[in-house]
Protein backbone atom coordinates (compact mmCIF):
# COMPACT_ATOMS: atom_id res chain seq x y z
CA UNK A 1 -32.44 -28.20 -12.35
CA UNK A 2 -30.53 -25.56 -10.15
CA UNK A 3 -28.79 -22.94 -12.38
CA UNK A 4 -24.68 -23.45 -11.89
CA UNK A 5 -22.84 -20.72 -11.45
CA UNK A 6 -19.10 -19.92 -13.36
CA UNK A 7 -17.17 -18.92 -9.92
CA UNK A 8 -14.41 -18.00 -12.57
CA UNK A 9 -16.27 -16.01 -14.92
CA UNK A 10 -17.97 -14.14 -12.19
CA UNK A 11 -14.53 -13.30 -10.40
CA UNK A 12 -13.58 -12.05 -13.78
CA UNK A 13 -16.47 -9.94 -14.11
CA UNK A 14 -15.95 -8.31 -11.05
CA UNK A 15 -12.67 -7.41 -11.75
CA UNK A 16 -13.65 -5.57 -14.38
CA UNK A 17 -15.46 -2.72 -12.70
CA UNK A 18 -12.67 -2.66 -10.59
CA UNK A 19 -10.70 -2.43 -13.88
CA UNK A 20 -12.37 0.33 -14.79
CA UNK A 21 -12.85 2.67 -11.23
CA UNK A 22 -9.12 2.60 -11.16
CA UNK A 23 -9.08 4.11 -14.88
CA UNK A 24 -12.02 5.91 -14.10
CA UNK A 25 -10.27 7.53 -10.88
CA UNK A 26 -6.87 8.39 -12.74
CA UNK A 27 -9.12 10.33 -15.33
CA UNK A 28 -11.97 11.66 -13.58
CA UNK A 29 -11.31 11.69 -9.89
CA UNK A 30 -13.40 9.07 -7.37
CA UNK A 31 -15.51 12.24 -6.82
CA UNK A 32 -16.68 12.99 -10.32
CA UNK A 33 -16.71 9.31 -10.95
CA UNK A 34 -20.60 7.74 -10.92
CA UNK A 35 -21.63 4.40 -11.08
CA UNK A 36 -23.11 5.21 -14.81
CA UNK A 37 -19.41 5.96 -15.75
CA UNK A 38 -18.25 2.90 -14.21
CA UNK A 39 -21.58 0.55 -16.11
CA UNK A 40 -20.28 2.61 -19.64
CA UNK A 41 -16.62 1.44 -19.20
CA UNK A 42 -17.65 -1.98 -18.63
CA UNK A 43 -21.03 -2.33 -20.80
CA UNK A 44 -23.25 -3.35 -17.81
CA UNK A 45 -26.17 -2.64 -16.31
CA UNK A 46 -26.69 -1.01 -12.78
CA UNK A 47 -28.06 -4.44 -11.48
CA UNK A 48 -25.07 -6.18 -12.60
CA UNK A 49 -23.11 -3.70 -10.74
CA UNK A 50 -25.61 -4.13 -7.64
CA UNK A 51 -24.65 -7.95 -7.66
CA UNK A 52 -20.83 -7.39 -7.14
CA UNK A 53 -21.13 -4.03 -4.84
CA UNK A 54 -23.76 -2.33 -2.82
CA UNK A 55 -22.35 1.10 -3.41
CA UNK A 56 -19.54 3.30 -5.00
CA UNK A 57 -17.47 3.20 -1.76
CA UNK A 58 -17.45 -0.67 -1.73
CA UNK A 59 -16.57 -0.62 -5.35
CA UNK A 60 -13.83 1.65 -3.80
CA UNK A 61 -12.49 -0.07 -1.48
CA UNK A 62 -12.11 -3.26 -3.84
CA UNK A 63 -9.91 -1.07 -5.79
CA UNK A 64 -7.68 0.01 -2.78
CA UNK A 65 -7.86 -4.08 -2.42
CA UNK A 66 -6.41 -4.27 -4.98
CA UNK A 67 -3.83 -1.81 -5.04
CA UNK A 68 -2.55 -3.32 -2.04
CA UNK A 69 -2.75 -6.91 -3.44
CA UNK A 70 -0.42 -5.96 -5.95
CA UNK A 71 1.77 -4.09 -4.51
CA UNK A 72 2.38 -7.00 -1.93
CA UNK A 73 2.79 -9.45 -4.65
CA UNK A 74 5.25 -7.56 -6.70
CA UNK A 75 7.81 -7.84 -3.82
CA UNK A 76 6.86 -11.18 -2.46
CA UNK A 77 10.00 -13.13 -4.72
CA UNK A 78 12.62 -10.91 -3.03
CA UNK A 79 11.52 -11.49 0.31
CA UNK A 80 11.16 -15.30 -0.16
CA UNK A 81 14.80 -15.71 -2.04
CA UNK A 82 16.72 -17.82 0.44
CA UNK A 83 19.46 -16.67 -1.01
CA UNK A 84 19.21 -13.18 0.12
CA UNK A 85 20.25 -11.56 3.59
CA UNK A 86 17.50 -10.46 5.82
CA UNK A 87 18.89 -6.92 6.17
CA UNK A 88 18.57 -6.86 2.31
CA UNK A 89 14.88 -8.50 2.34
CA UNK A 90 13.63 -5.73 4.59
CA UNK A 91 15.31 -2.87 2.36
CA UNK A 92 13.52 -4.61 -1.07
CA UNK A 93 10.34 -4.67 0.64
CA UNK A 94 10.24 -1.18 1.37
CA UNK A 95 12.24 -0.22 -1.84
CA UNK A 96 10.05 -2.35 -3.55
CA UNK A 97 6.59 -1.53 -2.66
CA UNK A 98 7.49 2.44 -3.08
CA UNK A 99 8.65 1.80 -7.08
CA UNK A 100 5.85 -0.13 -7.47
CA UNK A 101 4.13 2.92 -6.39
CA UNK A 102 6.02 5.43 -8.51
CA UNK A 103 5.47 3.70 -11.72
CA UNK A 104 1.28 4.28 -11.02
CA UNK A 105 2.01 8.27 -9.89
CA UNK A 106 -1.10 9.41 -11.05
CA UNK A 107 -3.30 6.23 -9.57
CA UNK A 108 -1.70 6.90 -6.23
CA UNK A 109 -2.15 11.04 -6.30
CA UNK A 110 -5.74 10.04 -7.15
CA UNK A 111 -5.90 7.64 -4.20
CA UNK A 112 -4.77 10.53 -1.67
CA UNK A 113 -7.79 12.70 -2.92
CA UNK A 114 -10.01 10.25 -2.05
CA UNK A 115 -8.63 7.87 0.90
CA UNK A 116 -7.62 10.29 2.96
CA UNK A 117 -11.33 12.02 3.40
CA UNK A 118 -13.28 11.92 6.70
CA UNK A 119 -15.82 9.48 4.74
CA UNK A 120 -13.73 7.06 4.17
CA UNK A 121 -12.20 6.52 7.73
CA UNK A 122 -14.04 3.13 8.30
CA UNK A 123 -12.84 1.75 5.14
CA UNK A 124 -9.57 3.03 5.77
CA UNK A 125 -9.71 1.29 9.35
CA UNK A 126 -10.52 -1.83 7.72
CA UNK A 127 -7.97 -2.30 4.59
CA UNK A 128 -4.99 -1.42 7.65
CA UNK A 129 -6.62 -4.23 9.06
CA UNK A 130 -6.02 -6.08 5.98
CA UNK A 131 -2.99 -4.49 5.14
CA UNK A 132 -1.33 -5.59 9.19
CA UNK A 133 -2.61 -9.04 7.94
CA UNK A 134 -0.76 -9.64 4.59
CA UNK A 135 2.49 -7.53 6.15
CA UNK A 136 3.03 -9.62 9.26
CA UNK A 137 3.82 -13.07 8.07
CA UNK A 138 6.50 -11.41 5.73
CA UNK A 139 8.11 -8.67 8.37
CA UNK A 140 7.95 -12.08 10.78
CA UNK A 141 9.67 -14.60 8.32
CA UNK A 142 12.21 -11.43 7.63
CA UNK A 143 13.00 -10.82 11.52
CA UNK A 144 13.41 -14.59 12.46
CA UNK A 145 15.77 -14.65 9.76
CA UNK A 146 18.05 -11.56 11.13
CA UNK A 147 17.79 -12.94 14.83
CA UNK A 148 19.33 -15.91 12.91
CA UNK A 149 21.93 -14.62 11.68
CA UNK A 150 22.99 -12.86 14.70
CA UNK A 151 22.08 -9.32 12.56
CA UNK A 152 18.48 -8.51 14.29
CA UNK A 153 17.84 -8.63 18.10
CA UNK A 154 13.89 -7.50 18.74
CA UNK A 155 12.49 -7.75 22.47
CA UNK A 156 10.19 -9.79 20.56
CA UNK A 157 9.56 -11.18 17.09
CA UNK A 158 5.71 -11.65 16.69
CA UNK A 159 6.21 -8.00 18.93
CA UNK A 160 8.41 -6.17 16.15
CA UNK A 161 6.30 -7.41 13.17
CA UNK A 162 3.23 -5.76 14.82
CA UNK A 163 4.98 -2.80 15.69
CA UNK A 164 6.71 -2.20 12.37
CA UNK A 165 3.35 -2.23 10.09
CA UNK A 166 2.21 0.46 13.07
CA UNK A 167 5.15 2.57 12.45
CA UNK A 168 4.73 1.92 8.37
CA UNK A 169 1.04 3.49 8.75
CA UNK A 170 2.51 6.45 10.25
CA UNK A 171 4.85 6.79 7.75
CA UNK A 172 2.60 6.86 5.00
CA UNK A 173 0.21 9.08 6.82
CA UNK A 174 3.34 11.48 7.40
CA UNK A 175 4.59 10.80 3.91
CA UNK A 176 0.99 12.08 2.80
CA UNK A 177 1.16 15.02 4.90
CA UNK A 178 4.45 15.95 3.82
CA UNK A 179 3.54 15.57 -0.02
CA UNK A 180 0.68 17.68 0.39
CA UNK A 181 2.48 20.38 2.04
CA UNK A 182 5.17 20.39 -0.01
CA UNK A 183 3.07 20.55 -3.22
CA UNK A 184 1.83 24.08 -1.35
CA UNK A 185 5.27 25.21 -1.23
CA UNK A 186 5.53 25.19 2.63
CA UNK A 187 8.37 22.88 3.23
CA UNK A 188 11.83 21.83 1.72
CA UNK A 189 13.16 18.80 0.24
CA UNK A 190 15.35 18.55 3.30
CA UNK A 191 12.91 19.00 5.85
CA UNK A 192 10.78 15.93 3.91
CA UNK A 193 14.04 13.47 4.20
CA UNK A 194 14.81 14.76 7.69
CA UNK A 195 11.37 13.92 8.50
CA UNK A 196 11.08 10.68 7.03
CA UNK A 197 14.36 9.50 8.17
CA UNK A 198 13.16 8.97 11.95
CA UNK A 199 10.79 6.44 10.60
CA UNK A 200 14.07 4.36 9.91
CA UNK A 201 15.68 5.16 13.05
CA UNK A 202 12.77 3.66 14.98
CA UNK A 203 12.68 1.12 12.91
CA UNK A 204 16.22 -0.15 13.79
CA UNK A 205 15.81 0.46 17.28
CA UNK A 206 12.84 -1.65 16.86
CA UNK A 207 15.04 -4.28 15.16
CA UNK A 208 17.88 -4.03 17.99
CA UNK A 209 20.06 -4.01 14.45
CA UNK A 210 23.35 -1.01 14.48
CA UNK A 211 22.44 3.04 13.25
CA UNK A 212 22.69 3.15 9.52
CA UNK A 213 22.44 -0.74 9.17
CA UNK A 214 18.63 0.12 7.04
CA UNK A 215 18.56 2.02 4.64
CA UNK A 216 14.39 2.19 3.35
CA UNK A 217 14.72 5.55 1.77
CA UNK A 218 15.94 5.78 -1.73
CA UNK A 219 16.80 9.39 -2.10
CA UNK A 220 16.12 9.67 -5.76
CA UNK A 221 12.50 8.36 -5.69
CA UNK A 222 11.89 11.18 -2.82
CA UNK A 223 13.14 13.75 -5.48
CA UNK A 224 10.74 11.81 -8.27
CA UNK A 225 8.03 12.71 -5.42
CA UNK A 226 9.00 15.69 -3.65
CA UNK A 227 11.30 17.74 -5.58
């Protein structure tokens, strides 16, 4: 009689060593982190891990996965409310998504030391793969809704959408150089906001939408991060 299989209690399983690298990566570092830290978190053995992941790095990038999952979801109610403007929809998402980052400082500082490496640069390829997947349909439903009401006027929807997650890549890849060379004392507060501020000016000439119409950067959280 063929063995069944608990789909549920497997997906569960796996989440716990995924669980436990993001606790493992707060406290140790993904570096100093081995698989027999990860199998001692979680009580398992090594071929338990093998039947989830075939290697750290995958076990990684489930937890970046994840990360992004989450952060996604945590906004997702704001953006569908029907009762809110789309000019207000875009600014939540963005708002949104960077609390949801500040409340888990230290998991995202630990992320940087890790996802930024030259190792890492096919998995990072592939999660903006993922990430261009899960943004579009939201940025698109947000867009449609500004052309609608007359506040939005984009060459192209579909066009905007794909260009916006492009330009939100290279704002957290600038956002990540500007952290790291602020933490070395080399720049000022005001040269971070300066900096970061074009990203919103493209993105409302993007948008076809008036100057100072977006505003994605709460001032405050930049202080939390750069001050």
């Amino acid at each position: 009689m063929p063995r069944t299989v608990d789909i549920e209690a497997r997906a569960v399983r796996r989440e716990s060593f995924v669980d436990a690298a993001l606790h493992l990566m707060q406290v140790k570092g993904y570096e100093q982190m081995s698989v027999q830290d990860v199998l001692d978190a979680v009580d398992a053995s090594r071929g338990a891990f093998y039947h989830y992941f075939d290697s750290k790095r995958a076990l990684l990038e489930a937890a970046v996965d994840r990360v992004v999952v989450q952060a996604l979801a945590a906004v997702e109610p704001v953006v569908g409310d029907p009762g809110l403007p789309a000019l207000t929809k875009l600014e939540s998402l963005f708002v949104g998504i960077a609390g949801w980052k500040a409340e888990r400082r230290e998991l995202m500082l630990a992320l940087i030391n890790v996802w930024y490496s030259d190792d890492n640069a096919l998995m990072r390829d592939k999660l903006r793969r993922g990430l261009m997947h899960s943004l579009m349909p939201l940025l698109a439903g947000i867009i449609r809704q500004g052309v609608d009401e007359g506040v939005m006027s984009p060459g192209s929807e579909e066009g905007a959408a794909r260009a916006l997650v492009s330009l939100i890549e290279g704002a957290q890849d600038r956002a990540i150089e500007l952290f790291l060379a602020r933490q070395a004392g080399e720049i000022s507060l005001e040269f971070v906001i300066t900096s970061l501020r074009a990203y919103t000016e493209a993105m409302e000439r993007i948008l076809g939408v008036s100057p100072g119409s977006i505003a994605l950067m709460d001032e405050s959280m930049l202080q939390a991060w750069f001050g």
